[in-house]
PDB file of N, CA and C in Angstrom:
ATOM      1  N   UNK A   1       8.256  -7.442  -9.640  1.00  0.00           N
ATOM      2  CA  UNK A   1       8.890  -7.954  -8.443  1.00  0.00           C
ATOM      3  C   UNK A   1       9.406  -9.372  -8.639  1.00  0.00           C
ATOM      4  N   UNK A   2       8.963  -9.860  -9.987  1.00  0.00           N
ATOM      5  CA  UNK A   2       9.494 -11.395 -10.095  1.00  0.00           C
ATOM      6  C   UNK A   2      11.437 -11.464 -10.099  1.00  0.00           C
ATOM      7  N   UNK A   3      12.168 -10.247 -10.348  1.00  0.00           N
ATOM      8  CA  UNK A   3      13.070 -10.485 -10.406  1.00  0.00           C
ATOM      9  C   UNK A   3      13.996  -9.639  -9.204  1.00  0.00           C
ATOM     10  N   UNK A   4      13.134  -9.601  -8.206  1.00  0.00           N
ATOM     11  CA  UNK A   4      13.927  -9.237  -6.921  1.00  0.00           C
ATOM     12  C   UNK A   4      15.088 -10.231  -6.502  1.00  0.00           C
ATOM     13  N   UNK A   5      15.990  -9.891  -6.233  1.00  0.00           N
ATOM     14  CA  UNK A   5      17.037 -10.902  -5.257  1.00  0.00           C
ATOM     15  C   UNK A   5      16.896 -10.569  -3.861  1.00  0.00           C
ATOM     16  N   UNK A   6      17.026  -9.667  -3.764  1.00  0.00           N
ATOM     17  CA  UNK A   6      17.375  -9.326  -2.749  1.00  0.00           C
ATOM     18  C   UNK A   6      16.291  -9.711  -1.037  1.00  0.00           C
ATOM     19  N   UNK A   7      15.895  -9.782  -0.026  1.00  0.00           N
ATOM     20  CA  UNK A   7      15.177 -10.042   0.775  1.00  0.00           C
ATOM     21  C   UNK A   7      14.905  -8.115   0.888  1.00  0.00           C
ATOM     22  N   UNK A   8      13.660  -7.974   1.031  1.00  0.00           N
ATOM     23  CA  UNK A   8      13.313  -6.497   0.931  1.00  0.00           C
ATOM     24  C   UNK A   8      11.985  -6.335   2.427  1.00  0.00           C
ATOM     25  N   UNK A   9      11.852  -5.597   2.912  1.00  0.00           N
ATOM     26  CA  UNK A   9      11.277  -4.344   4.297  1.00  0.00           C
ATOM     27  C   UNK A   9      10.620  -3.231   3.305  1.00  0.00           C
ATOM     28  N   UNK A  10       9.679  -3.857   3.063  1.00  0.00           N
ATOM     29  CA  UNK A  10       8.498  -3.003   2.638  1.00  0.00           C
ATOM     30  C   UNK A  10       7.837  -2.213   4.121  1.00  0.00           C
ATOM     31  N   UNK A  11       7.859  -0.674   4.619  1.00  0.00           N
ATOM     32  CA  UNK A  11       7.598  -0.187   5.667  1.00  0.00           C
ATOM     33  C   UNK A  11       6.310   0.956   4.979  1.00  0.00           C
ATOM     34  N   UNK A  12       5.599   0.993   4.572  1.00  0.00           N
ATOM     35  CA  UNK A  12       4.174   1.956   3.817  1.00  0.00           C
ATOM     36  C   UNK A  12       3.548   2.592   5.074  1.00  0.00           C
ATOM     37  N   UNK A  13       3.675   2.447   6.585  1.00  0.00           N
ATOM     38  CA  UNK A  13       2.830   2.917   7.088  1.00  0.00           C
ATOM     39  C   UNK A  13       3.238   4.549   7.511  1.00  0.00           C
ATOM     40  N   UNK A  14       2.637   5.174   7.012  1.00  0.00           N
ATOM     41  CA  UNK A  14       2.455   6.640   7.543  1.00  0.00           C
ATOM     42  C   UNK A  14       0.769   7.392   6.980  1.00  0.00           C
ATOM     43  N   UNK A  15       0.857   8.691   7.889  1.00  0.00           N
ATOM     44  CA  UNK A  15      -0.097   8.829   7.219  1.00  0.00           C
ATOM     45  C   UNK A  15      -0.814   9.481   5.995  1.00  0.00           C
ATOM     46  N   UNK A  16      -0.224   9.323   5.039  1.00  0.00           N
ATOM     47  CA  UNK A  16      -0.148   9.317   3.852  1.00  0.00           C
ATOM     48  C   UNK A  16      -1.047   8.426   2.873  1.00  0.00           C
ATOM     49  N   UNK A  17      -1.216   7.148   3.553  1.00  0.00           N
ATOM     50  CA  UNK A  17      -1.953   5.872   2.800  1.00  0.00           C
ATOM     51  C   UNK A  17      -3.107   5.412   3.926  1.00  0.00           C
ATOM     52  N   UNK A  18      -3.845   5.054   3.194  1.00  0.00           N
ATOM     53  CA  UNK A  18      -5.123   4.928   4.108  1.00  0.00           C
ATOM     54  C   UNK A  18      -5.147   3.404   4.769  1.00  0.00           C
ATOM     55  N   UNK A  19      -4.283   2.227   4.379  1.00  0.00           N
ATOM     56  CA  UNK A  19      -3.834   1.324   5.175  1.00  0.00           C
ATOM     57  C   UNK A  19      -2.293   0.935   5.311  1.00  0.00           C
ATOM     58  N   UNK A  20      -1.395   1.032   6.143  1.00  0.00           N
ATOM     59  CA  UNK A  20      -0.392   0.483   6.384  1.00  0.00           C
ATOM     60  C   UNK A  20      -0.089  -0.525   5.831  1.00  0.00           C
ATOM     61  N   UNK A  21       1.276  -0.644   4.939  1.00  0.00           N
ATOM     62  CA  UNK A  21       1.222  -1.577   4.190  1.00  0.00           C
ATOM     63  C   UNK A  21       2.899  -2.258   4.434  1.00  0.00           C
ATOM     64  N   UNK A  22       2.737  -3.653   5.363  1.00  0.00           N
ATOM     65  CA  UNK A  22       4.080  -3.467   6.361  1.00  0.00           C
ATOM     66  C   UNK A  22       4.269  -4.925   6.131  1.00  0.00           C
ATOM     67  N   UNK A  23       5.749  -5.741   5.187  1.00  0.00           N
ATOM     68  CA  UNK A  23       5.823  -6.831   4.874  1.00  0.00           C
ATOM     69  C   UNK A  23       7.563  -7.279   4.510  1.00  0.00           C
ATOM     70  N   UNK A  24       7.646  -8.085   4.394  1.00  0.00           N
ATOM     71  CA  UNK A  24       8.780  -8.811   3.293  1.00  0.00           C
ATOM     72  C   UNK A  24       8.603  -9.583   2.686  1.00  0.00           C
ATOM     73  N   UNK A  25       9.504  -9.035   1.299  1.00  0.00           N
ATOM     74  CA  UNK A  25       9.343  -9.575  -0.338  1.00  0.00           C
ATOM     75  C   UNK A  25      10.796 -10.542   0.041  1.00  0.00           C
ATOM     76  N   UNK A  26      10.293 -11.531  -0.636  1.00  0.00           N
ATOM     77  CA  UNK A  26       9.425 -12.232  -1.206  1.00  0.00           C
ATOM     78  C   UNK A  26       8.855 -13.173  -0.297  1.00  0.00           C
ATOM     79  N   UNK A  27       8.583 -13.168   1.518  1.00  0.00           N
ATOM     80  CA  UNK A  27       7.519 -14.000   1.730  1.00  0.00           C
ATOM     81  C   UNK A  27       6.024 -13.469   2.204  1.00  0.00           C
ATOM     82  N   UNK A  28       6.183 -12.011   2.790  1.00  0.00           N
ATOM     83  CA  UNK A  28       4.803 -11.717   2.312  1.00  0.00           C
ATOM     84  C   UNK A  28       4.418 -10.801   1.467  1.00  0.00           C
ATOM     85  N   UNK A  29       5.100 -11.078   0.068  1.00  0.00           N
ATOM     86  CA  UNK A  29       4.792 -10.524  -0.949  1.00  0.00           C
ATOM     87  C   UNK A  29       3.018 -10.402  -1.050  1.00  0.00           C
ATOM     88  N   UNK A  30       2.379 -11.435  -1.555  1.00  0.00           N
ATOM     89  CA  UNK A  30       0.890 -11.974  -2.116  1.00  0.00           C
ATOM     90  C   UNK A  30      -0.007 -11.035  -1.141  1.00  0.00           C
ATOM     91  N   UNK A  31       0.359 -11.294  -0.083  1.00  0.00           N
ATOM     92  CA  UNK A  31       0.068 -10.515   1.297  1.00  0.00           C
ATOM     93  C   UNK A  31      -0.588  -9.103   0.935  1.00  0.00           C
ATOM     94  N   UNK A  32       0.744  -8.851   0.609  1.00  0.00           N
ATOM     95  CA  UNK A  32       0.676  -7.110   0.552  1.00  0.00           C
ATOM     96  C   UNK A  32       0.013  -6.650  -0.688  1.00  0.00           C
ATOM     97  N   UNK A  33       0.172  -7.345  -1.538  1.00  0.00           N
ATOM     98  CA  UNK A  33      -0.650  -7.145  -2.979  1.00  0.00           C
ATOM     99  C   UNK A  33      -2.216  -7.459  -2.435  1.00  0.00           C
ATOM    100  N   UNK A  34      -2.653  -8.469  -1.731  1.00  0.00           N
ATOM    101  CA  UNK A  34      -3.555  -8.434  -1.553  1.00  0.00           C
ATOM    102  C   UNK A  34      -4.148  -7.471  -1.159  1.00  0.00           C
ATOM    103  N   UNK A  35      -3.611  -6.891   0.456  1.00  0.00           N
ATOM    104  CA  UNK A  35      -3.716  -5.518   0.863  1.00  0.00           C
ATOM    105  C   UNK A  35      -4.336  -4.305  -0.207  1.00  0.00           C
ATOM    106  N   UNK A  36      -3.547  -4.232  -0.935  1.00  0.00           N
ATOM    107  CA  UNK A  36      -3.244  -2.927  -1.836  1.00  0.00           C
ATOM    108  C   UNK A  36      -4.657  -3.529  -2.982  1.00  0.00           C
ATOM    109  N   UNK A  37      -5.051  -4.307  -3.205  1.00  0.00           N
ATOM    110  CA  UNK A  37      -5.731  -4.551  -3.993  1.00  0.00           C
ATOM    111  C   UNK A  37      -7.165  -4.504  -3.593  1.00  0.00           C
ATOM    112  N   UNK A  38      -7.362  -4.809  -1.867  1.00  0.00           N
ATOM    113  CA  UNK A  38      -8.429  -4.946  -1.133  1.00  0.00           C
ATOM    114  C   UNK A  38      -8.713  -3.446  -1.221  1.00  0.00           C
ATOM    115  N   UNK A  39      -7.827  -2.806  -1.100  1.00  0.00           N
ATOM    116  CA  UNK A  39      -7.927  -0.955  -0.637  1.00  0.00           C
ATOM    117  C   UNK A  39      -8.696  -0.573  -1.962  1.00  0.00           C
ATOM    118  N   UNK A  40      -7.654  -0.855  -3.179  1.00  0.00           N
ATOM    119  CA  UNK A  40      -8.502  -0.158  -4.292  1.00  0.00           C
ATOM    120  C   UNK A  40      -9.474  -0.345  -4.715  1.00  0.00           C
ATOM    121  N   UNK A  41     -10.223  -1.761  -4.211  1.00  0.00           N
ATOM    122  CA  UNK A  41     -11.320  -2.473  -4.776  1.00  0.00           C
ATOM    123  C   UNK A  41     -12.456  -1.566  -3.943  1.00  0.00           C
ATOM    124  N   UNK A  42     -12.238  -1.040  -2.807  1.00  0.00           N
ATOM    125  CA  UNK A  42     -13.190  -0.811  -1.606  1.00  0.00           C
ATOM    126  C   UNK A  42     -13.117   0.992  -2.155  1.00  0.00           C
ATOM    127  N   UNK A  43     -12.302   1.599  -2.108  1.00  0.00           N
ATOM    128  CA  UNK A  43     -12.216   3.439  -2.280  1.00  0.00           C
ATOM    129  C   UNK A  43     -12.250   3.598  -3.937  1.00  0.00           C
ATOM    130  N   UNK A  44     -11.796   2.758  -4.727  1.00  0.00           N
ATOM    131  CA  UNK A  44     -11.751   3.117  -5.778  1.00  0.00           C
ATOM    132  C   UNK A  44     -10.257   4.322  -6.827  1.00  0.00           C
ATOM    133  N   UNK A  45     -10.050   4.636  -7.327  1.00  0.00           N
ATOM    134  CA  UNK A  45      -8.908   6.237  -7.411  1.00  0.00           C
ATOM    135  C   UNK A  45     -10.056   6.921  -6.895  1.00  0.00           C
ATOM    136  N   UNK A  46     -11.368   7.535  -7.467  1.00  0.00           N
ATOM    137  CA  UNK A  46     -11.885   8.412  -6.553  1.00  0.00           C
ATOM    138  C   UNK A  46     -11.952   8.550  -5.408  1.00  0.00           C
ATOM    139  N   UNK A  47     -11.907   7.508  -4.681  1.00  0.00           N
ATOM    140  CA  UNK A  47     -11.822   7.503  -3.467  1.00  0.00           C
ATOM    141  C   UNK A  47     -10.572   8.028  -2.507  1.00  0.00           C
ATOM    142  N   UNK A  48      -9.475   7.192  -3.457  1.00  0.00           N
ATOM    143  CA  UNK A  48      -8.028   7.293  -2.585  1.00  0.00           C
ATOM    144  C   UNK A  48      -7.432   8.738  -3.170  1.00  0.00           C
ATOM    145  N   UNK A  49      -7.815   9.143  -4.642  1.00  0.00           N
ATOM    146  CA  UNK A  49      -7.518  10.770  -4.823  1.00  0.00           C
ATOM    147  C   UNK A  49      -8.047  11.827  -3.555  1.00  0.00           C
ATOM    148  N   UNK A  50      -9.383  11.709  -3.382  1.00  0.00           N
ATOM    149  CA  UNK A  50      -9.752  12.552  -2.261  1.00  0.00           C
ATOM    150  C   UNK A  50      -9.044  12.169  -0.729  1.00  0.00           C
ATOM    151  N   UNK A  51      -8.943  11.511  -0.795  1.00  0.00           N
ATOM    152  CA  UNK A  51      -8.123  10.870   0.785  1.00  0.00           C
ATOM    153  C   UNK A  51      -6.907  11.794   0.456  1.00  0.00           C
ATOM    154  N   UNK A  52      -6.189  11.614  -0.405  1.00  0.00           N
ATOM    155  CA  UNK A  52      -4.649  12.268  -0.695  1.00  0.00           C
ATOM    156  C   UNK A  52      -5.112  13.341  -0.448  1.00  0.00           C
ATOM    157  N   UNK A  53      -6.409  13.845  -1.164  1.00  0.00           N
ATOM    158  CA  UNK A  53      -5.942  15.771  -1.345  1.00  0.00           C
ATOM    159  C   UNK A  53      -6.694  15.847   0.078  1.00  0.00           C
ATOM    160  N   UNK A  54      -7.414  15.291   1.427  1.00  0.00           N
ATOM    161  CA  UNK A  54      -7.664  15.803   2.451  1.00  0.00           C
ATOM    162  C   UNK A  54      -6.499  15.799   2.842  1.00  0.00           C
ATOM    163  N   UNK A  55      -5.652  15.051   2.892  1.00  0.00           N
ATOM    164  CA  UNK A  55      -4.157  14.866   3.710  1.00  0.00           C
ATOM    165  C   UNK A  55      -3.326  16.415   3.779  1.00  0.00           C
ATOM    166  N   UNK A  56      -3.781  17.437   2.357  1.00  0.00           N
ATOM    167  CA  UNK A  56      -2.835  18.543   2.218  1.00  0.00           C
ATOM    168  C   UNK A  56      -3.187  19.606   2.794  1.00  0.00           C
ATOM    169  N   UNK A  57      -4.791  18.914   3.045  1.00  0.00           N
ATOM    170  CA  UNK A  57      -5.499  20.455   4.338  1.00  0.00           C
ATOM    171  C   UNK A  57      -5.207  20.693   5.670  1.00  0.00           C
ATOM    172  N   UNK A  58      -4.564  19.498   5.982  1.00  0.00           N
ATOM    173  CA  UNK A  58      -3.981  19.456   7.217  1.00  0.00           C
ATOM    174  C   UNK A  58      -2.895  20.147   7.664  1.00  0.00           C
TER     175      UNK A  58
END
């Protein structure tokens, strides 16, 4: 993302992802990485794999 130009609408929330992930690059870039980093630190892939595959029983 270091070589974005552009001003970017990051919109992640559906339910698909287990936190909404809703910003603009490049000022709340750090933000959203944080986000995404808090999630994986807490579920783990095991965690967020099973979240995905409950999503397909629905």
């Amino acid at each position: 993302m270091t070589r974005l130009k552009n001003p970017t609408l990051i919109d992640a929330a559906n339910a698909s992802i287990i936190t909404p992930i809703y910003g603009r690059i490049p000022e709340e870039k750090d933000k959203m990485i944080a986000q995404l980093a808090a999630i994986f630190s807490r579920y783990g892939e095991k965690g967020l794999r099973q979240a995905r595959e409950c999503l397909s029983a629905i």
